[in-house]
Protein backbone atom coordinates (compact mmCIF):
# COMPACT_ATOMS: atom_id res chain seq x y z
CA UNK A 1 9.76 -0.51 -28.83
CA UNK A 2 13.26 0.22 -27.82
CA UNK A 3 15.94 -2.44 -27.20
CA UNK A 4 18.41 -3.35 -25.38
CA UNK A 5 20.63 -6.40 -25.74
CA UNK A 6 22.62 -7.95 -23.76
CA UNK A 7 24.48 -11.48 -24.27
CA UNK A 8 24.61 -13.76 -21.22
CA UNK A 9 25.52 -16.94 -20.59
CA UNK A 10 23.21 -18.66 -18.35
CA UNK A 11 23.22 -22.34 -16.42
CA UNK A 12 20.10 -23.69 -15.13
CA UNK A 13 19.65 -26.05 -11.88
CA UNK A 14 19.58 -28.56 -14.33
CA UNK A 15 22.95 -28.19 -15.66
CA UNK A 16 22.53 -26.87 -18.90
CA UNK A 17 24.23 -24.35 -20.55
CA UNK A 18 22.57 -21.50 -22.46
CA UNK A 19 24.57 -18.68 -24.05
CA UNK A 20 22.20 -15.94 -26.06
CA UNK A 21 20.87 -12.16 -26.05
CA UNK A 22 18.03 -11.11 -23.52
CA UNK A 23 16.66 -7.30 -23.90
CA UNK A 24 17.32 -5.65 -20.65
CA UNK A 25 15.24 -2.75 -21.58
CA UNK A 26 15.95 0.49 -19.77
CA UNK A 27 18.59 -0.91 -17.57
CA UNK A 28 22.08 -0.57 -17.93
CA UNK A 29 23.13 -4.48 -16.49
CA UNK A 30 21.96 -7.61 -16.78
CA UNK A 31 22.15 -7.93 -12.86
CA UNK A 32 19.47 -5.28 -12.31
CA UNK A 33 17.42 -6.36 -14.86
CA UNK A 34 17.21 -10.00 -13.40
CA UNK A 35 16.95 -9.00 -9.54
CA UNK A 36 14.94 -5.59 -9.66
CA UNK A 37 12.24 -6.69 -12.62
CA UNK A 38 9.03 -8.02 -11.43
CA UNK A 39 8.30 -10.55 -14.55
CA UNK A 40 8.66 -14.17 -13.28
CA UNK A 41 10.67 -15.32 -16.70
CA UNK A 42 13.01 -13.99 -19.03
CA UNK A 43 13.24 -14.40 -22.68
CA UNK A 44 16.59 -15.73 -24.00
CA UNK A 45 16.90 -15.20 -28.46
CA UNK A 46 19.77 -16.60 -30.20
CA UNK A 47 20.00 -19.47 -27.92
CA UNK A 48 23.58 -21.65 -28.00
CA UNK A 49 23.26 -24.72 -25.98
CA UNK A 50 26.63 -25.27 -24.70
CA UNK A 51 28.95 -24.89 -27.57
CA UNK A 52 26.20 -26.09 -30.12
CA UNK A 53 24.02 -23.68 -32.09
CA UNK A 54 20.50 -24.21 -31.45
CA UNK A 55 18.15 -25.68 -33.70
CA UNK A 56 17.08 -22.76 -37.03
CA UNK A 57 13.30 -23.35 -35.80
CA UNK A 58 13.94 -22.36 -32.12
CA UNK A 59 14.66 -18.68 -32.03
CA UNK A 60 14.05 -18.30 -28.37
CA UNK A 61 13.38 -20.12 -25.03
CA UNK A 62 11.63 -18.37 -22.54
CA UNK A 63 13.10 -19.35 -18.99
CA UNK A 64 11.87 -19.11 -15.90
CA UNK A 65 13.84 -16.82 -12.73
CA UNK A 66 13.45 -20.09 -10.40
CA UNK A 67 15.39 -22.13 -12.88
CA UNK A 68 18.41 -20.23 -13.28
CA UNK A 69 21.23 -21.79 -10.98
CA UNK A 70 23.65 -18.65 -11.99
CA UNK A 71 24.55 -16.51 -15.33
CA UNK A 72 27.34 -14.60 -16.41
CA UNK A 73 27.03 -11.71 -18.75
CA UNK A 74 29.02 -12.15 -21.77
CA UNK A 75 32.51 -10.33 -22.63
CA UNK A 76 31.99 -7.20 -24.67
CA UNK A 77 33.96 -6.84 -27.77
């Protein structure tokens, strides 16, 4: 399966901060991905919670579209 990864940071209507790497598959931005793909959640690995690293045992959260207040993709290196 071919990937694509892109790091975003993403804050949820709760307030929380998440900052990881979501595979955007065959699309080029992160934007598209989220507003033109029909799944109802996205899958978020290497999660950062704010500026904290997330527990070793939690390797992803899976969040759902409905709970994401806005995101911002990350700065390229």
């Amino acid at each position: 399966m071919k990937t694509n990864p892109q790091k975003v940071t993403i804050v949820l209507n709760n307030g929380y901060q998440l900052t990881g790497e979501v595979n955007i598959l065959s699309f080029d931005r992160f934007s598209d991905f989220i507003e033109t793909h029909t799944v109802k959640h996205i899958k978020l690995f290497n999660v950062v919670i704010g500026n904290t690293p997330s527990e070793p045992t939690s390797n992803f959260y899976i969040i759902p579209k409905d709970n994401i207040l806005y995101y911002e993709p990350a700065d390229k290196d």
